[in-house]
PDB file of N, CA and C in Angstrom:
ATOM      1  N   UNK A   1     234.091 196.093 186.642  1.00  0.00           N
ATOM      2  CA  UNK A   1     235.040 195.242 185.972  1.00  0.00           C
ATOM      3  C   UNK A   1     234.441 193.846 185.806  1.00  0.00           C
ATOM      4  N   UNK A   2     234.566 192.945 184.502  1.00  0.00           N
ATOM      5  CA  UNK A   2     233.907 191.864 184.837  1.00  0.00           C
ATOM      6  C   UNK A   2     235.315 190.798 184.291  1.00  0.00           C
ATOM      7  N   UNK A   3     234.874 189.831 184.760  1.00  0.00           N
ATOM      8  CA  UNK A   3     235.601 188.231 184.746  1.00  0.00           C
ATOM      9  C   UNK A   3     234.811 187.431 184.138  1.00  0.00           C
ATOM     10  N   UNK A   4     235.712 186.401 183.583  1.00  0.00           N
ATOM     11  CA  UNK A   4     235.187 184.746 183.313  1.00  0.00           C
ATOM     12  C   UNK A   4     235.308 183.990 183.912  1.00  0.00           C
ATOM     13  N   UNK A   5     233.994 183.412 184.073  1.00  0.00           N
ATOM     14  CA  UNK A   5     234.337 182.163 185.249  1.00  0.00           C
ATOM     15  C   UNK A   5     233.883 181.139 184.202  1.00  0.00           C
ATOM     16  N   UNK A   6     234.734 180.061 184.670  1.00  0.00           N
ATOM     17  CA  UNK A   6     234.344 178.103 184.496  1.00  0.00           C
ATOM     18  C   UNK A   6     233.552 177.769 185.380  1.00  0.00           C
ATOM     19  N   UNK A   7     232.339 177.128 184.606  1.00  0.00           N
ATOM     20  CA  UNK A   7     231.197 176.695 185.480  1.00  0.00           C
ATOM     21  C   UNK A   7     231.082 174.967 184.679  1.00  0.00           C
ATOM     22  N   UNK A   8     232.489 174.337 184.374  1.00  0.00           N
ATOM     23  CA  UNK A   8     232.114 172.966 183.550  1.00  0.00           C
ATOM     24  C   UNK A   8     232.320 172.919 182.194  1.00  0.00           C
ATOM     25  N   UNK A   9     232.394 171.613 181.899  1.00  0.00           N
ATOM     26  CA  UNK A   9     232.502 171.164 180.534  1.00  0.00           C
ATOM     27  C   UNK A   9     231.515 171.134 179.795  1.00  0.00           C
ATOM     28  N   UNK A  10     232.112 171.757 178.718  1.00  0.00           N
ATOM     29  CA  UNK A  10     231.316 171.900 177.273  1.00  0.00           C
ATOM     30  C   UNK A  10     230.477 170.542 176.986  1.00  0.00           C
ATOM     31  N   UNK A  11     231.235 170.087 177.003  1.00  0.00           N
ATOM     32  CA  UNK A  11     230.512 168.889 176.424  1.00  0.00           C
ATOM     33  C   UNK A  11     229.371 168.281 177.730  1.00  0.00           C
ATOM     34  N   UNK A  12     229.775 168.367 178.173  1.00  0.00           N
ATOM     35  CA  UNK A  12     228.335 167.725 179.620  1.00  0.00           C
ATOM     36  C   UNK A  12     227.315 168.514 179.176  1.00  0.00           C
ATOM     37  N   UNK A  13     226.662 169.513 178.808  1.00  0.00           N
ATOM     38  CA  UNK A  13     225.468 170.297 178.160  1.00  0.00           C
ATOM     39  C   UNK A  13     225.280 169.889 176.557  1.00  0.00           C
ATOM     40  N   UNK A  14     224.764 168.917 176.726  1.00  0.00           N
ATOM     41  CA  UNK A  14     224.184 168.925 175.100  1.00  0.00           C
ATOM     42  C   UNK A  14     222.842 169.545 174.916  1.00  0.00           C
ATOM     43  N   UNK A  15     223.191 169.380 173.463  1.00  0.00           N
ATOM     44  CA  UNK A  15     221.372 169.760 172.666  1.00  0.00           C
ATOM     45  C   UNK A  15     220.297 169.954 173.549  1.00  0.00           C
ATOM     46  N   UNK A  16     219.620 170.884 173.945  1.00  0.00           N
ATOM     47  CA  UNK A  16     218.714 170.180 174.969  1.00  0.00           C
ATOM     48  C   UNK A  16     218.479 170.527 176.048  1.00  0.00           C
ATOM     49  N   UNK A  17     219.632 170.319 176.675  1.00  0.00           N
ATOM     50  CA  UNK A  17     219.944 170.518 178.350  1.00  0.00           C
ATOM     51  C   UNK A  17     220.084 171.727 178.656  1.00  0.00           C
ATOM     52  N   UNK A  18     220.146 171.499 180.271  1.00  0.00           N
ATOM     53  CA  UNK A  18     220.480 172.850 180.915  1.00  0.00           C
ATOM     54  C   UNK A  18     221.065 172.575 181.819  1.00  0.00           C
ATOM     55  N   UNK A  19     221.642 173.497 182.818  1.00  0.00           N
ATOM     56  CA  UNK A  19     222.591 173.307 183.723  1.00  0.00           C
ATOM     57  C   UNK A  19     222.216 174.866 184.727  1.00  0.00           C
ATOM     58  N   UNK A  20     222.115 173.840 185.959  1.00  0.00           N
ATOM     59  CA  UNK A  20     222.303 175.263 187.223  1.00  0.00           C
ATOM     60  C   UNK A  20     223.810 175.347 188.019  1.00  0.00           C
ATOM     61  N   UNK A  21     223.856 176.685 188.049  1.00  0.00           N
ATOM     62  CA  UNK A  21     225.254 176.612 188.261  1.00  0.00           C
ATOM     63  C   UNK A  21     225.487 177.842 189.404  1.00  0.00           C
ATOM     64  N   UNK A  22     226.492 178.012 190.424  1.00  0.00           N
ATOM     65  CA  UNK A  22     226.297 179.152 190.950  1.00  0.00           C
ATOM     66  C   UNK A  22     227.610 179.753 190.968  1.00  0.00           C
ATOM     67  N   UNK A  23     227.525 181.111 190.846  1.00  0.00           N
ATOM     68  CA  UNK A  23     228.589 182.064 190.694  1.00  0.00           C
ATOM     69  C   UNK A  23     228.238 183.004 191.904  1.00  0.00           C
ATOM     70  N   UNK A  24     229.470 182.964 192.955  1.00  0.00           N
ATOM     71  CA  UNK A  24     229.435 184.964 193.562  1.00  0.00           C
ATOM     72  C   UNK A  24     228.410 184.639 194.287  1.00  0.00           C
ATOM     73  N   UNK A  25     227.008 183.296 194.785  1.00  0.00           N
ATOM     74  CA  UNK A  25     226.477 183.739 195.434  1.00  0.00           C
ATOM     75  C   UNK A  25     224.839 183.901 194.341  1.00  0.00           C
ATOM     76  N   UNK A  26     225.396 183.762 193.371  1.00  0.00           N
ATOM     77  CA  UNK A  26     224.111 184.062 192.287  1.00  0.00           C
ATOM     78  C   UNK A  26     224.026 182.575 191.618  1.00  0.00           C
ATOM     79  N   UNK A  27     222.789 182.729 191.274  1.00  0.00           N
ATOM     80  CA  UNK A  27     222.311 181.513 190.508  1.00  0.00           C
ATOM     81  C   UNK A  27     221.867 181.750 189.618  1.00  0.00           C
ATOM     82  N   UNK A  28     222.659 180.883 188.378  1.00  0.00           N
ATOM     83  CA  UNK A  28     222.783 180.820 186.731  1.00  0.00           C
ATOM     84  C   UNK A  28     222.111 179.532 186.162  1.00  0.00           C
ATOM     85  N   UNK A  29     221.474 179.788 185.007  1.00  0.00           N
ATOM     86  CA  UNK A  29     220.938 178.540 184.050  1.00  0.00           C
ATOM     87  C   UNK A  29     221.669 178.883 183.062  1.00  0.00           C
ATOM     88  N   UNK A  30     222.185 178.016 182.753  1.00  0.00           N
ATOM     89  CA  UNK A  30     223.560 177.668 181.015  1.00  0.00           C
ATOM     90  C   UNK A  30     222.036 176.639 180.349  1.00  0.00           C
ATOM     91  N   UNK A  31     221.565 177.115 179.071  1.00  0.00           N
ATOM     92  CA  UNK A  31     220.714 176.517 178.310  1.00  0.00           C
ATOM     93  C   UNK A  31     221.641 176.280 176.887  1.00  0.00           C
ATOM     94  N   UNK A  32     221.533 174.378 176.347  1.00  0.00           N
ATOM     95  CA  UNK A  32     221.776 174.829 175.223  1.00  0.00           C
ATOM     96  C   UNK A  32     220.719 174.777 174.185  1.00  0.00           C
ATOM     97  N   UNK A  33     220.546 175.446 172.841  1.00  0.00           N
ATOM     98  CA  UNK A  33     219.317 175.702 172.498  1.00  0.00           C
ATOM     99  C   UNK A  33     219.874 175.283 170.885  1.00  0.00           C
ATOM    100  N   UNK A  34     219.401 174.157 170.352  1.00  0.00           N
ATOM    101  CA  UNK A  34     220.247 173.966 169.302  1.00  0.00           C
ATOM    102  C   UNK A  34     221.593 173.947 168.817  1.00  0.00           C
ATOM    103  N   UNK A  35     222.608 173.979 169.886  1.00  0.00           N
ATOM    104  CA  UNK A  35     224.021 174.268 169.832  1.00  0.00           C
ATOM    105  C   UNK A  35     224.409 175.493 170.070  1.00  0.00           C
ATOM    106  N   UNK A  36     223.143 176.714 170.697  1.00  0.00           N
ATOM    107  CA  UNK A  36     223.361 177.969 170.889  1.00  0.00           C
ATOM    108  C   UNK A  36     223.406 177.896 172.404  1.00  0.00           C
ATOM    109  N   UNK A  37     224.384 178.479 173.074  1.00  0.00           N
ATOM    110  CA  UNK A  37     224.341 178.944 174.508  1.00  0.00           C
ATOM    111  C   UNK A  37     223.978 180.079 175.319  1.00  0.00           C
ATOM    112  N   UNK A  38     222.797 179.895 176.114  1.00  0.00           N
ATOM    113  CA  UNK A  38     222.350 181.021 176.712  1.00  0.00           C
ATOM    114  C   UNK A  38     222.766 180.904 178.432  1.00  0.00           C
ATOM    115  N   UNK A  39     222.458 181.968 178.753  1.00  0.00           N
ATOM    116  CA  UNK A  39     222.727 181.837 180.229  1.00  0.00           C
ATOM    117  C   UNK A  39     222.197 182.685 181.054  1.00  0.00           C
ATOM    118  N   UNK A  40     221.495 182.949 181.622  1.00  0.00           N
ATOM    119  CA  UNK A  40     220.382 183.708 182.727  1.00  0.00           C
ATOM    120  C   UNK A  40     220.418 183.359 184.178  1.00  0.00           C
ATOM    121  N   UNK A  41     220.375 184.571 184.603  1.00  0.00           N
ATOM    122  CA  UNK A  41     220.305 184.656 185.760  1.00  0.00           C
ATOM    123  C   UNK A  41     219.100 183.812 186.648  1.00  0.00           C
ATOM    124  N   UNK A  42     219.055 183.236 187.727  1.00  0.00           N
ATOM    125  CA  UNK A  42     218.003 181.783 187.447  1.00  0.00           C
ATOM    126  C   UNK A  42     216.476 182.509 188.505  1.00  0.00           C
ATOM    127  N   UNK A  43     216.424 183.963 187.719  1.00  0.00           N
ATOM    128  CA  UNK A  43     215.283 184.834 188.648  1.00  0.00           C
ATOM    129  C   UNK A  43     214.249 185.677 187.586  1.00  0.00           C
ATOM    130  N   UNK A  44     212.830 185.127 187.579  1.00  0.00           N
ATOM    131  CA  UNK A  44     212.285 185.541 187.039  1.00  0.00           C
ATOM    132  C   UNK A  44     212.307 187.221 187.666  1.00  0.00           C
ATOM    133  N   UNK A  45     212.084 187.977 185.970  1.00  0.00           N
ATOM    134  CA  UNK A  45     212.312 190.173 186.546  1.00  0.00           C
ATOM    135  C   UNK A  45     210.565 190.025 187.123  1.00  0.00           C
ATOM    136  N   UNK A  46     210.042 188.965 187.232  1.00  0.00           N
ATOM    137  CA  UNK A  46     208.335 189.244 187.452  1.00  0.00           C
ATOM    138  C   UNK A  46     207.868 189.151 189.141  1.00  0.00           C
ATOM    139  N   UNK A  47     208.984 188.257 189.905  1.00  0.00           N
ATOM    140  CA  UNK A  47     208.293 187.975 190.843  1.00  0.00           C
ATOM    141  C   UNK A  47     209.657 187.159 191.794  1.00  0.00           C
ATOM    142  N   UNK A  48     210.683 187.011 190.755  1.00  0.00           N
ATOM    143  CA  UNK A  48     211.699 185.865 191.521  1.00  0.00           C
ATOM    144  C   UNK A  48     211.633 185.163 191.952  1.00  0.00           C
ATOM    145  N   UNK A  49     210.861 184.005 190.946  1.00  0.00           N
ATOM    146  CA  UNK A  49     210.606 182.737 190.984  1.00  0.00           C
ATOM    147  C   UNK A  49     212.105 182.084 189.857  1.00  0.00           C
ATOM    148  N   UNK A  50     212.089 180.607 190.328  1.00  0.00           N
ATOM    149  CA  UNK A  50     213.290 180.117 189.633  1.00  0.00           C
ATOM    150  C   UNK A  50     212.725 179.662 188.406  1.00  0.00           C
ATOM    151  N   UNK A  51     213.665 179.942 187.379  1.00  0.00           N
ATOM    152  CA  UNK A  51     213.440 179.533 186.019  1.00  0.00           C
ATOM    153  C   UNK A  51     213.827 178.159 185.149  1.00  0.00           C
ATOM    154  N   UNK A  52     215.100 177.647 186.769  1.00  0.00           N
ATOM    155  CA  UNK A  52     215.847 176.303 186.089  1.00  0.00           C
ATOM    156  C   UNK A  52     214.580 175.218 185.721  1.00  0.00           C
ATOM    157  N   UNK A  53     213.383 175.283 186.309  1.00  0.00           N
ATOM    158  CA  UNK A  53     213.029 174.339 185.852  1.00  0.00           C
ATOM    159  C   UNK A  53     211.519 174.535 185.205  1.00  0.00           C
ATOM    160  N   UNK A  54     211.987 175.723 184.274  1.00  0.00           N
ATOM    161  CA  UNK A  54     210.835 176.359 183.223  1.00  0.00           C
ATOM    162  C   UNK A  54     210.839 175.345 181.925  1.00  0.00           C
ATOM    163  N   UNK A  55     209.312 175.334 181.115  1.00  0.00           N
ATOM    164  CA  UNK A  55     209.225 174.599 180.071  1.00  0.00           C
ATOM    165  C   UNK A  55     210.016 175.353 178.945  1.00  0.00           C
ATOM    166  N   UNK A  56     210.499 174.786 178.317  1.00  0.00           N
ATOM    167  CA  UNK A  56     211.775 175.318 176.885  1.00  0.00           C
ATOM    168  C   UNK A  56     211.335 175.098 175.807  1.00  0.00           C
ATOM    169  N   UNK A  57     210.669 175.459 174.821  1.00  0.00           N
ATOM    170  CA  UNK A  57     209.860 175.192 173.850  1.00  0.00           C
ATOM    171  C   UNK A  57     210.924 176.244 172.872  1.00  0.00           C
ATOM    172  N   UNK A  58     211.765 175.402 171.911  1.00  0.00           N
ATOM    173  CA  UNK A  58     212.603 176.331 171.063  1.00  0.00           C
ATOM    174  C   UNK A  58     213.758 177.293 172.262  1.00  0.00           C
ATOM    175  N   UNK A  59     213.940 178.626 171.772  1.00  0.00           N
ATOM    176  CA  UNK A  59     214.196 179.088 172.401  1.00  0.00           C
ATOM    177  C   UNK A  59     212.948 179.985 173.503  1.00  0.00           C
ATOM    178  N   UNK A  60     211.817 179.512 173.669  1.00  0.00           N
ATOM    179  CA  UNK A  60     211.029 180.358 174.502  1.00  0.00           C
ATOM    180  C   UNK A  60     211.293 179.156 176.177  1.00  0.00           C
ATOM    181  N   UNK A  61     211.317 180.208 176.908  1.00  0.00           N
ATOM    182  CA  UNK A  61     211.243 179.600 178.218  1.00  0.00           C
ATOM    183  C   UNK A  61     209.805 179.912 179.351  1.00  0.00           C
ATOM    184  N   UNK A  62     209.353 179.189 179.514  1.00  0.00           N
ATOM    185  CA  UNK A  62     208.386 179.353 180.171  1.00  0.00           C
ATOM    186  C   UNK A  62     208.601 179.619 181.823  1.00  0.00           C
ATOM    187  N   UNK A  63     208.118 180.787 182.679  1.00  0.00           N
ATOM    188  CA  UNK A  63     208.191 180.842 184.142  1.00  0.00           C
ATOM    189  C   UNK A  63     207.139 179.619 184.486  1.00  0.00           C
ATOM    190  N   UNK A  64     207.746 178.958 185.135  1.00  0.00           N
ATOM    191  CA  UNK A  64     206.513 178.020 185.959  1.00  0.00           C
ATOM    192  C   UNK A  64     205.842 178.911 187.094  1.00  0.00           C
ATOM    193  N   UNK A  65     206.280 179.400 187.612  1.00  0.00           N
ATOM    194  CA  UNK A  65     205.348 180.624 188.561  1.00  0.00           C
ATOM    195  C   UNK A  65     203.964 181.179 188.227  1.00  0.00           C
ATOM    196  N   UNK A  66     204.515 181.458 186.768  1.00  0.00           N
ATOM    197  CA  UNK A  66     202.826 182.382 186.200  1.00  0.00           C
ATOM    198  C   UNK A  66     202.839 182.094 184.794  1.00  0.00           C
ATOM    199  N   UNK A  67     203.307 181.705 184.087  1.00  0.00           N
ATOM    200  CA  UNK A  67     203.358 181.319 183.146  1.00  0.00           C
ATOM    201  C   UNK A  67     203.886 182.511 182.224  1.00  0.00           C
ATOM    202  N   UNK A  68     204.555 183.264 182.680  1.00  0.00           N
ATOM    203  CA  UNK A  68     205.302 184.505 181.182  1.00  0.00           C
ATOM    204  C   UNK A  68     206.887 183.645 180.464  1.00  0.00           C
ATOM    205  N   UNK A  69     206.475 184.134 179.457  1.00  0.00           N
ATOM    206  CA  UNK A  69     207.367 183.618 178.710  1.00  0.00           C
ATOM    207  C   UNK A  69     208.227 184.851 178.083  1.00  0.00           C
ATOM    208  N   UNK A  70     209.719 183.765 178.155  1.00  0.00           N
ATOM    209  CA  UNK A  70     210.861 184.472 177.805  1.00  0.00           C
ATOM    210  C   UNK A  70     211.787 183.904 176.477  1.00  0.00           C
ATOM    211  N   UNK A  71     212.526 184.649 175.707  1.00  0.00           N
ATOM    212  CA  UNK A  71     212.568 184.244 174.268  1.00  0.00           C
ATOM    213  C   UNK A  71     214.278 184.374 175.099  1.00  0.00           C
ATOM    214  N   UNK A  72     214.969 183.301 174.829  1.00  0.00           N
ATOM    215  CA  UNK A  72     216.271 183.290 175.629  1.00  0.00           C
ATOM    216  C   UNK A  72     217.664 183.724 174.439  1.00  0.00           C
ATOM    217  N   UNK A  73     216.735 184.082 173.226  1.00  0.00           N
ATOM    218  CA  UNK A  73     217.789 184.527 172.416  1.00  0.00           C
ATOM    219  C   UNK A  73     217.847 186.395 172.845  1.00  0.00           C
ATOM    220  N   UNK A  74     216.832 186.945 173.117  1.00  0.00           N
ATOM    221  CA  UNK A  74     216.622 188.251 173.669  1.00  0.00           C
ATOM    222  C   UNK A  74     217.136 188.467 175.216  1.00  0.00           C
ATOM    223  N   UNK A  75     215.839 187.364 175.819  1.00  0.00           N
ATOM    224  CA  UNK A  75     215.942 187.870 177.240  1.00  0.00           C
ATOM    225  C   UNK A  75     214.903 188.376 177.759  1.00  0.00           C
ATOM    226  N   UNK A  76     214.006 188.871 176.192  1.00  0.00           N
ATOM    227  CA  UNK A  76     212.682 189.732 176.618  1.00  0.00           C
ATOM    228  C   UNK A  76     211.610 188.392 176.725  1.00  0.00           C
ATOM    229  N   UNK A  77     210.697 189.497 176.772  1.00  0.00           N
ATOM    230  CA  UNK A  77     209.243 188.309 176.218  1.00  0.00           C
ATOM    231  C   UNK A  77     208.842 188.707 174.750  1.00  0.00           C
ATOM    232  N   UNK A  78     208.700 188.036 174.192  1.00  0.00           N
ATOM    233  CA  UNK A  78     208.227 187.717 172.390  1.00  0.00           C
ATOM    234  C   UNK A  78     207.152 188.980 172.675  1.00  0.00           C
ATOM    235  N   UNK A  79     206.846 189.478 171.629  1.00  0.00           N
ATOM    236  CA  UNK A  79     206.017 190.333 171.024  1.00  0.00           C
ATOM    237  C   UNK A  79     205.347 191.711 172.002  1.00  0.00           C
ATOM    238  N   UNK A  80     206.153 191.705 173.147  1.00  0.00           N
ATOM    239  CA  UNK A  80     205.551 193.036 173.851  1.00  0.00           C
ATOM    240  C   UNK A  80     206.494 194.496 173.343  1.00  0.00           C
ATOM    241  N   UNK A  81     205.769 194.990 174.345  1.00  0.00           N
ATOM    242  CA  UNK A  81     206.309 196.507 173.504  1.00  0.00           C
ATOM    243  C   UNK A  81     206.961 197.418 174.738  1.00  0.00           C
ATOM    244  N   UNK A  82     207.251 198.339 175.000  1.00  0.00           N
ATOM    245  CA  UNK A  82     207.513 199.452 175.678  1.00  0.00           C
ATOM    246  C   UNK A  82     207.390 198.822 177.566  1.00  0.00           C
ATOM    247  N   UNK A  83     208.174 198.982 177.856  1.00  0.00           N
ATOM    248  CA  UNK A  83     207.863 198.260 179.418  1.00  0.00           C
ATOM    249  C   UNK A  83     207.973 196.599 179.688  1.00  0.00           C
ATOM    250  N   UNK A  84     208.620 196.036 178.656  1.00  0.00           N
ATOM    251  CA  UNK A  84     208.211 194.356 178.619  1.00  0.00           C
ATOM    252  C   UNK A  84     209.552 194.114 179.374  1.00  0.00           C
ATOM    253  N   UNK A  85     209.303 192.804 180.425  1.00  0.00           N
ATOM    254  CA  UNK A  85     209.998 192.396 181.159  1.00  0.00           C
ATOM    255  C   UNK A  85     211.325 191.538 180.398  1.00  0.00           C
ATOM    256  N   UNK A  86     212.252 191.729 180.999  1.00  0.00           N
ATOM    257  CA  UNK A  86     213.203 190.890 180.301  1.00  0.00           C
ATOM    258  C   UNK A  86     214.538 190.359 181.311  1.00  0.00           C
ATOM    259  N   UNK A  87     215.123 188.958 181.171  1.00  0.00           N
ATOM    260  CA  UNK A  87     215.621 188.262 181.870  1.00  0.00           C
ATOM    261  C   UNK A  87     217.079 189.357 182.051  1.00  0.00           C
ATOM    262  N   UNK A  88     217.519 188.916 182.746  1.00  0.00           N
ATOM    263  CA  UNK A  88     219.486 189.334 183.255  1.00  0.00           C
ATOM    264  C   UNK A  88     219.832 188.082 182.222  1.00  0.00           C
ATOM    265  N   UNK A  89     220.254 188.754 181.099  1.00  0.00           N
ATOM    266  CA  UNK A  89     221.273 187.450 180.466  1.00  0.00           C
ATOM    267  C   UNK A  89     222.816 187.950 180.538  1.00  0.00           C
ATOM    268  N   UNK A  90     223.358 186.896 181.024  1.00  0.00           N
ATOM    269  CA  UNK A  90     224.624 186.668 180.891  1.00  0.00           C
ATOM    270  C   UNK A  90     225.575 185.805 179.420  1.00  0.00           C
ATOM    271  N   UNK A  91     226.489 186.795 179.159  1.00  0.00           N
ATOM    272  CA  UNK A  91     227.478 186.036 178.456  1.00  0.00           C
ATOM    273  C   UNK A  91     228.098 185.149 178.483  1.00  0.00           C
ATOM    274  N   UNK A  92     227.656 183.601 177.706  1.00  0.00           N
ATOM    275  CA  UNK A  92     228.905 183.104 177.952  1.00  0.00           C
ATOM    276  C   UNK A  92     229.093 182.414 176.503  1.00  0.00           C
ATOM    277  N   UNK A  93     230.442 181.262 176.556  1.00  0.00           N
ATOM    278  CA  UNK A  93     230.986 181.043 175.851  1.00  0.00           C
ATOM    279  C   UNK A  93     231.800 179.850 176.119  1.00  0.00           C
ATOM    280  N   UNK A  94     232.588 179.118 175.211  1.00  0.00           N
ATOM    281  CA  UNK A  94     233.284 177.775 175.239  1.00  0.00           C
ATOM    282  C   UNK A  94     234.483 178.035 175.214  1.00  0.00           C
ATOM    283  N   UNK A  95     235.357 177.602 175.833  1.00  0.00           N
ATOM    284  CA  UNK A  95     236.610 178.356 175.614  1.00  0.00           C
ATOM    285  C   UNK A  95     237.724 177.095 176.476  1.00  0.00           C
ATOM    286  N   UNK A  96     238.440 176.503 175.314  1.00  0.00           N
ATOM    287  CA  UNK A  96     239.209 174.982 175.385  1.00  0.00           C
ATOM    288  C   UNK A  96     238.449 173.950 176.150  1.00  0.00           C
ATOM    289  N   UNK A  97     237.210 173.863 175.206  1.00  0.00           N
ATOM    290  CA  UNK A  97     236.084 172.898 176.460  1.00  0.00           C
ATOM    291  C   UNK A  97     235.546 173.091 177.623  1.00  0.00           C
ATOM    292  N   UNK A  98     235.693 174.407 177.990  1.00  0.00           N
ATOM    293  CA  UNK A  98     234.726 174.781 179.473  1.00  0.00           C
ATOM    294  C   UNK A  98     233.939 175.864 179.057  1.00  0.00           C
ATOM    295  N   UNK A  99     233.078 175.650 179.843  1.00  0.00           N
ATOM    296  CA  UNK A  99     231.389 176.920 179.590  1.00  0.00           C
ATOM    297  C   UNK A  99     232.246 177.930 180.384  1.00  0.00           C
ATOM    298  N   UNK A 100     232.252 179.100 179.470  1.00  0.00           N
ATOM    299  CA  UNK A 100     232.789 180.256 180.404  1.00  0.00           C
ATOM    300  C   UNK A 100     231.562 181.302 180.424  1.00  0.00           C
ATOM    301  N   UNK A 101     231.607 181.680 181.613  1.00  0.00           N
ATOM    302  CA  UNK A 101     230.378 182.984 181.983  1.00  0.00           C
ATOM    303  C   UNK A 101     231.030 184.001 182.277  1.00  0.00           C
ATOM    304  N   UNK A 102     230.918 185.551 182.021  1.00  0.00           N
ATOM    305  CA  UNK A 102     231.309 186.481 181.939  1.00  0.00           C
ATOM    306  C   UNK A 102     229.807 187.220 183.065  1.00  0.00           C
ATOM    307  N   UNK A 103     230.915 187.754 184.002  1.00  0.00           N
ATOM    308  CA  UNK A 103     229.962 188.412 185.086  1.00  0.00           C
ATOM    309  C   UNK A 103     230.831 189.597 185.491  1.00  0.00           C
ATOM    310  N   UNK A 104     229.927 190.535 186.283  1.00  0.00           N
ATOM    311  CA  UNK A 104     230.639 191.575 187.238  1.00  0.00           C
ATOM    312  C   UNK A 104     231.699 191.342 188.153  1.00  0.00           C
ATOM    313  N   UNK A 105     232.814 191.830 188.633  1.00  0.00           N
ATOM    314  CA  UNK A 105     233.556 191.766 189.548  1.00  0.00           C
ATOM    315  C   UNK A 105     232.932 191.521 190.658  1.00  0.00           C
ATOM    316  N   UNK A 106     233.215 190.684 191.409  1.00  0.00           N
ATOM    317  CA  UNK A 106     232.329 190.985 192.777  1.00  0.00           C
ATOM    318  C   UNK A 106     233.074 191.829 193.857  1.00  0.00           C
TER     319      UNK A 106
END
């Protein structure tokens, strides 16, 4: 079963930014990416290293750990094929001015 949680105001994340946030015990990055909102789980699938404070080039996010990169409109990595690693993205959304994240029941 999953829920929405409020993790903050819309407006405190501009253009740009990012935000760490924790839900349940888990740790979330809310990216906004041109006015688009992404949200990932804050664990690289490579090694579980943290991603909050990966380089953001467009929508690509860089692991500071090893350097793989993640396309945060996917989740995957840009141009691999069959077996390519890809982030836990979470849903979220704006909803009367608060960032809402959509997760599992705990």
């Amino acid at each position: 079963m999953k829920r929405e949680v409020a993790v903050g105001a819309a407006e405190g994340l501009a253009q740009g930014q990012r935000k760490l946030v924790f839900i349940d015990g888990r740790s979330v990055v809310v990216f906004n990416v041109a006015g688009k909102l992404h949200a990932i789980e804050n664990s690289c699938p490579h090694n579980g290293a943290s991603l909050a404070n990966g380089n953001l080039d467009g929508s690509l996010l860089t692991c500071p750990a090893h350097g793989l990169r993640f396309d945060l409109s996917t989740g995957c990595m840009p141009g691999a094929g069959f077996g390519q690693l890809c982030l836990d993205v979470l849903p979220v959304r704006t909803v009367d001015g608060q960032l809402m994240i959509e997760v599992e029941q705990a």
